[in-house]
C-alpha atoms as a PDB file:
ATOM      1  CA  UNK A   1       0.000   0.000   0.000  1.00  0.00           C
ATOM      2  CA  UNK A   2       0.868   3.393  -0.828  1.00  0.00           C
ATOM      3  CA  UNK A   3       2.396   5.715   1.993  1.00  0.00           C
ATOM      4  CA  UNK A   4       0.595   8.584   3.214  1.00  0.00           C
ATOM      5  CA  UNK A   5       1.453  11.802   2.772  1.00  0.00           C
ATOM      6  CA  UNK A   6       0.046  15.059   3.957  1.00  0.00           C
ATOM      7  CA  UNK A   7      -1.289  17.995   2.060  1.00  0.00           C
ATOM      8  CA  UNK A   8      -2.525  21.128   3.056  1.00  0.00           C
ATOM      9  CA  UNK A   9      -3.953  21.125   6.657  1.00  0.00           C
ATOM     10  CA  UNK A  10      -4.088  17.396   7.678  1.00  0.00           C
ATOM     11  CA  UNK A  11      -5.239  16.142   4.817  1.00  0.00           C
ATOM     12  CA  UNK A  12      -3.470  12.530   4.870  1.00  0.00           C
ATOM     13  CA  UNK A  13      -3.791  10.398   1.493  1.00  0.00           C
ATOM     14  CA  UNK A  14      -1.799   7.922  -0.701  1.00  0.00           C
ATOM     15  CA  UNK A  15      -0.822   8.454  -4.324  1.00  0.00           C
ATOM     16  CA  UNK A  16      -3.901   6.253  -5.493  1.00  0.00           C
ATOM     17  CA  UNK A  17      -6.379   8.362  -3.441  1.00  0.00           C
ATOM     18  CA  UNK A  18      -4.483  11.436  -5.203  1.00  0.00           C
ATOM     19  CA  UNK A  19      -4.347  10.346  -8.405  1.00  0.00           C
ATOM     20  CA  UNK A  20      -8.086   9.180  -8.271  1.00  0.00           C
ATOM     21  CA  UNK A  21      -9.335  12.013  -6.528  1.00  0.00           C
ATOM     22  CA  UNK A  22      -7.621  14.228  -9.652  1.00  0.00           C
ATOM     23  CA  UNK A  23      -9.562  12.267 -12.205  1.00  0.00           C
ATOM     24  CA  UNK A  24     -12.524  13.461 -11.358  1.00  0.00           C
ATOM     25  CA  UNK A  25     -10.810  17.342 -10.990  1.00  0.00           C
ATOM     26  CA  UNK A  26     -10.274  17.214  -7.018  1.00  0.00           C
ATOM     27  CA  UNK A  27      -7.545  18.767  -6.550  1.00  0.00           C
ATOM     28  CA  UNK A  28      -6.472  18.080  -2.751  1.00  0.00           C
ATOM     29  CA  UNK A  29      -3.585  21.157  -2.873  1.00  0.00           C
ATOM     30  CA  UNK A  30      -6.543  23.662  -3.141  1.00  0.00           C
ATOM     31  CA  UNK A  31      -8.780  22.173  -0.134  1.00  0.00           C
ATOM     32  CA  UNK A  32      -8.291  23.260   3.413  1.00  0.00           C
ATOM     33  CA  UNK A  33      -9.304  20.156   4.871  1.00  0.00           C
ATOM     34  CA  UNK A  34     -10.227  16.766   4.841  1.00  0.00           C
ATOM     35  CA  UNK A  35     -13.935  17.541   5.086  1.00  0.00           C
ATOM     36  CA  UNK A  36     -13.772  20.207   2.038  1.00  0.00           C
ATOM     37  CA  UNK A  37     -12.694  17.092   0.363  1.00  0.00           C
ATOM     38  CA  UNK A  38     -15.343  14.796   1.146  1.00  0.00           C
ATOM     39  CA  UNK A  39     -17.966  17.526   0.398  1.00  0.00           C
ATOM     40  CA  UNK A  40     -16.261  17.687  -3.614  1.00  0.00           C
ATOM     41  CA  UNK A  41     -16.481  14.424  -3.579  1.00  0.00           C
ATOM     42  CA  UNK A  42     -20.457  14.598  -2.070  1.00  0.00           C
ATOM     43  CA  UNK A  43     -20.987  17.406  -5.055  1.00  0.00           C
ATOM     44  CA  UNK A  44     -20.472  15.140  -7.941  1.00  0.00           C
ATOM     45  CA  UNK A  45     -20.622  11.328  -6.688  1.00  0.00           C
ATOM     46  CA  UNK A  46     -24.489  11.240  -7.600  1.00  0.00           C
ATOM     47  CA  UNK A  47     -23.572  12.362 -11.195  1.00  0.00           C
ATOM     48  CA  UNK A  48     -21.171   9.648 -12.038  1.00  0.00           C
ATOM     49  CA  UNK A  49     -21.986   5.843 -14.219  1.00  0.00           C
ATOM     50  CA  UNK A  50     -22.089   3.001 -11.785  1.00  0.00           C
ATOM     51  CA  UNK A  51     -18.464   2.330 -12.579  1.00  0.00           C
ATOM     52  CA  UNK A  52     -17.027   5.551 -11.938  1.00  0.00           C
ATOM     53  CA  UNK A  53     -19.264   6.147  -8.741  1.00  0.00           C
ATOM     54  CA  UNK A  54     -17.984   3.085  -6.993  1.00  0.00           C
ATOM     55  CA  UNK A  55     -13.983   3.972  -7.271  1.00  0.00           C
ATOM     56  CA  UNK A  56     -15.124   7.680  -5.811  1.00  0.00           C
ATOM     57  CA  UNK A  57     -17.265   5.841  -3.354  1.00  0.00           C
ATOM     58  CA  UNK A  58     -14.915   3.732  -2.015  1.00  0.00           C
ATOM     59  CA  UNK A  59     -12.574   6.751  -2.013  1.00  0.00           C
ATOM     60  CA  UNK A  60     -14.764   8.599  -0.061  1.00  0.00           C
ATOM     61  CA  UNK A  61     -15.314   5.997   2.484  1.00  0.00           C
ATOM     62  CA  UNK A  62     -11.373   4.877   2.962  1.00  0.00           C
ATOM     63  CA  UNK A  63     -10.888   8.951   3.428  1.00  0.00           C
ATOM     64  CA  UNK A  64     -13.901   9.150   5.798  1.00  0.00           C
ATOM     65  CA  UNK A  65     -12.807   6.179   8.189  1.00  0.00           C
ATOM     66  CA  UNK A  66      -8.876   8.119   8.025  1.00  0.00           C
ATOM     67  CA  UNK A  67     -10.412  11.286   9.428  1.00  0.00           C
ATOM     68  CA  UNK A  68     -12.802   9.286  12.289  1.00  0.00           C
ATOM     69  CA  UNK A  69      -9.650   7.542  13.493  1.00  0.00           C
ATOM     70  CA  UNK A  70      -7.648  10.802  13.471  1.00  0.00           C
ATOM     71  CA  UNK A  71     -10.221  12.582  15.457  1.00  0.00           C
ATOM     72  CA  UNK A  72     -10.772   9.344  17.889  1.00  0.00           C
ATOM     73  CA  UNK A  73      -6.812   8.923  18.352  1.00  0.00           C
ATOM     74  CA  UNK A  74      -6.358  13.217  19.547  1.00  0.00           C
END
């Protein structure tokens, strides 16, 4: 698995989330945090084929579980 790395203010992801994440024009260098993020990824989820929806789904929810066990672990 890919190390994380951190970009902008605690937002920890690996070079698949990145490069996925960029695909669909989420850009993780302009977002302020790891909730911005998940609300891009909110914003256009619904709009995507069935294929496309489950790689930003699964994404989403790899991301999401990060940031609950960063917030549990403080």
């Amino acid at each position: 698995m890919d190390e994380l790395k951190k970009y902008g203010k605690n937002i920890l992801i690996n070079d698949y989330e990145k490069s996925i994440l960029l695909k669909y024009n989420i850009n993780v260098l302009e977002c302020n945090s790891i909730d911005e993020v998940l609300l891009l990824i909110d914003r256009i989820i619904d709009d995507l084929e069935d294929e496309e929806y489950d790689e930003l789904d699964y994404i989403a929810s790899v991301i999401a579980e990060r940031k609950y066990y960063m917030e549990t672990n403080k």
